[in-house]
Protein backbone atom coordinates (compact mmCIF):
# COMPACT_ATOMS: atom_id res chain seq x y z
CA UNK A 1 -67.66 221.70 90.01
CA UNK A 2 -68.12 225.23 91.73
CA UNK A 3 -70.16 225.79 95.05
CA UNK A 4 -73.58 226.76 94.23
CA UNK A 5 -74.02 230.27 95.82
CA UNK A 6 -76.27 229.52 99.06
CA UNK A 7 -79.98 231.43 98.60
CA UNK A 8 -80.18 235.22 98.73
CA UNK A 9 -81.55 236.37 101.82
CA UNK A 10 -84.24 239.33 101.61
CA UNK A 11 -82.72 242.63 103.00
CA UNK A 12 -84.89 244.72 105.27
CA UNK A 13 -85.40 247.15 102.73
CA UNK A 14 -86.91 244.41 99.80
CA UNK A 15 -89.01 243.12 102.23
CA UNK A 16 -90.38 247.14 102.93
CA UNK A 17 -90.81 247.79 99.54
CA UNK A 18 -92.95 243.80 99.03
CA UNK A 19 -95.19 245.43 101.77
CA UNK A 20 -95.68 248.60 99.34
CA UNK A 21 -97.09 246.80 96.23
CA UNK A 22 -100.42 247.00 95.81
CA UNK A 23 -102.70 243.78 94.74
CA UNK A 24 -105.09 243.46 92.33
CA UNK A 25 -108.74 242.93 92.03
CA UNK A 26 -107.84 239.27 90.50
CA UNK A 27 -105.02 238.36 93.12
CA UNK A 28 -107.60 239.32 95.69
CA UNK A 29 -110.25 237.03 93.59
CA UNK A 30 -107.51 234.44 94.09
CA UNK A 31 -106.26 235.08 97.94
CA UNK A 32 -110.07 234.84 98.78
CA UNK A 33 -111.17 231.96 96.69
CA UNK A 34 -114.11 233.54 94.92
CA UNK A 35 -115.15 235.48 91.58
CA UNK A 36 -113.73 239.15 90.74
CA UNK A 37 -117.17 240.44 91.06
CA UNK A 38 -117.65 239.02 94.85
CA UNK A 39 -114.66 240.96 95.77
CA UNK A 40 -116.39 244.33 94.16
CA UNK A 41 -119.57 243.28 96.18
CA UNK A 42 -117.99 242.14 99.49
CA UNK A 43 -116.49 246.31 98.95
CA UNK A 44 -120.03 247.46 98.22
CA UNK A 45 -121.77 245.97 101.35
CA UNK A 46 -118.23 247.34 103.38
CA UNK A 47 -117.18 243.65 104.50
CA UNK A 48 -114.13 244.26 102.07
CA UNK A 49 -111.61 247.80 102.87
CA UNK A 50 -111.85 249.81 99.42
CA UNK A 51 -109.12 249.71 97.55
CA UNK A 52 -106.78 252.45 96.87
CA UNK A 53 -107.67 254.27 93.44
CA UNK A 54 -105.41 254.71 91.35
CA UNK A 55 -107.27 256.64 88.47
CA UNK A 56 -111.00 255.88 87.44
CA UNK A 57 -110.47 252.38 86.16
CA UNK A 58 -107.89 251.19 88.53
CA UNK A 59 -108.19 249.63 91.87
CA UNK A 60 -105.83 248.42 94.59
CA UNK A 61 -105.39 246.61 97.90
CA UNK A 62 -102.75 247.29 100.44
CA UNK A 63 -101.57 244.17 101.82
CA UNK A 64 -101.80 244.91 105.17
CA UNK A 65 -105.60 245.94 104.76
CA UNK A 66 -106.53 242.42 103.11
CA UNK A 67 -104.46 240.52 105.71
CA UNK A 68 -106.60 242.69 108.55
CA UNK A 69 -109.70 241.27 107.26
CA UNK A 70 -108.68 237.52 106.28
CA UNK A 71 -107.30 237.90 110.46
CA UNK A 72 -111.00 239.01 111.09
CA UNK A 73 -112.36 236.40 108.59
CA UNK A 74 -110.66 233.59 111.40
């Protein structure tokens, strides 16, 4: 039987580009633990950043703004 190769460590560069993806409206629903439509009203009353647009009908988070406000949330 041949050694199982040990887990793949993230590189400094992989774990740059994780912090460049952008999140969704949904996966925001889901970090927060409420409905789609409380995220777009917690962004309307300005205790949510606005997203970053990305054309008229798309909308995304940085990660480091959403972890700012679940740090202010505490």
């Amino acid at each position: 039987m041949k050694d199982a190769a040990p887990p793949r460590v993230a590189d400094a560069a992989e774990v740059q580009l994780d912090r460049l993806r952008l999140i969704t409206v949904e996966k925001v629903a889901e970090l927060l633990a409420v409905s789609t439509r409380h995220v777009w009203r917690l962004v309307a009353t300005g205790r949510l950043p606005a997203p970053v647009r990305l054309g008229r009908r798309s909308a995304r988070w940085r990660p480091g703004d959403l972890e700012s406000f679940i740090k202010e949330m505490k």
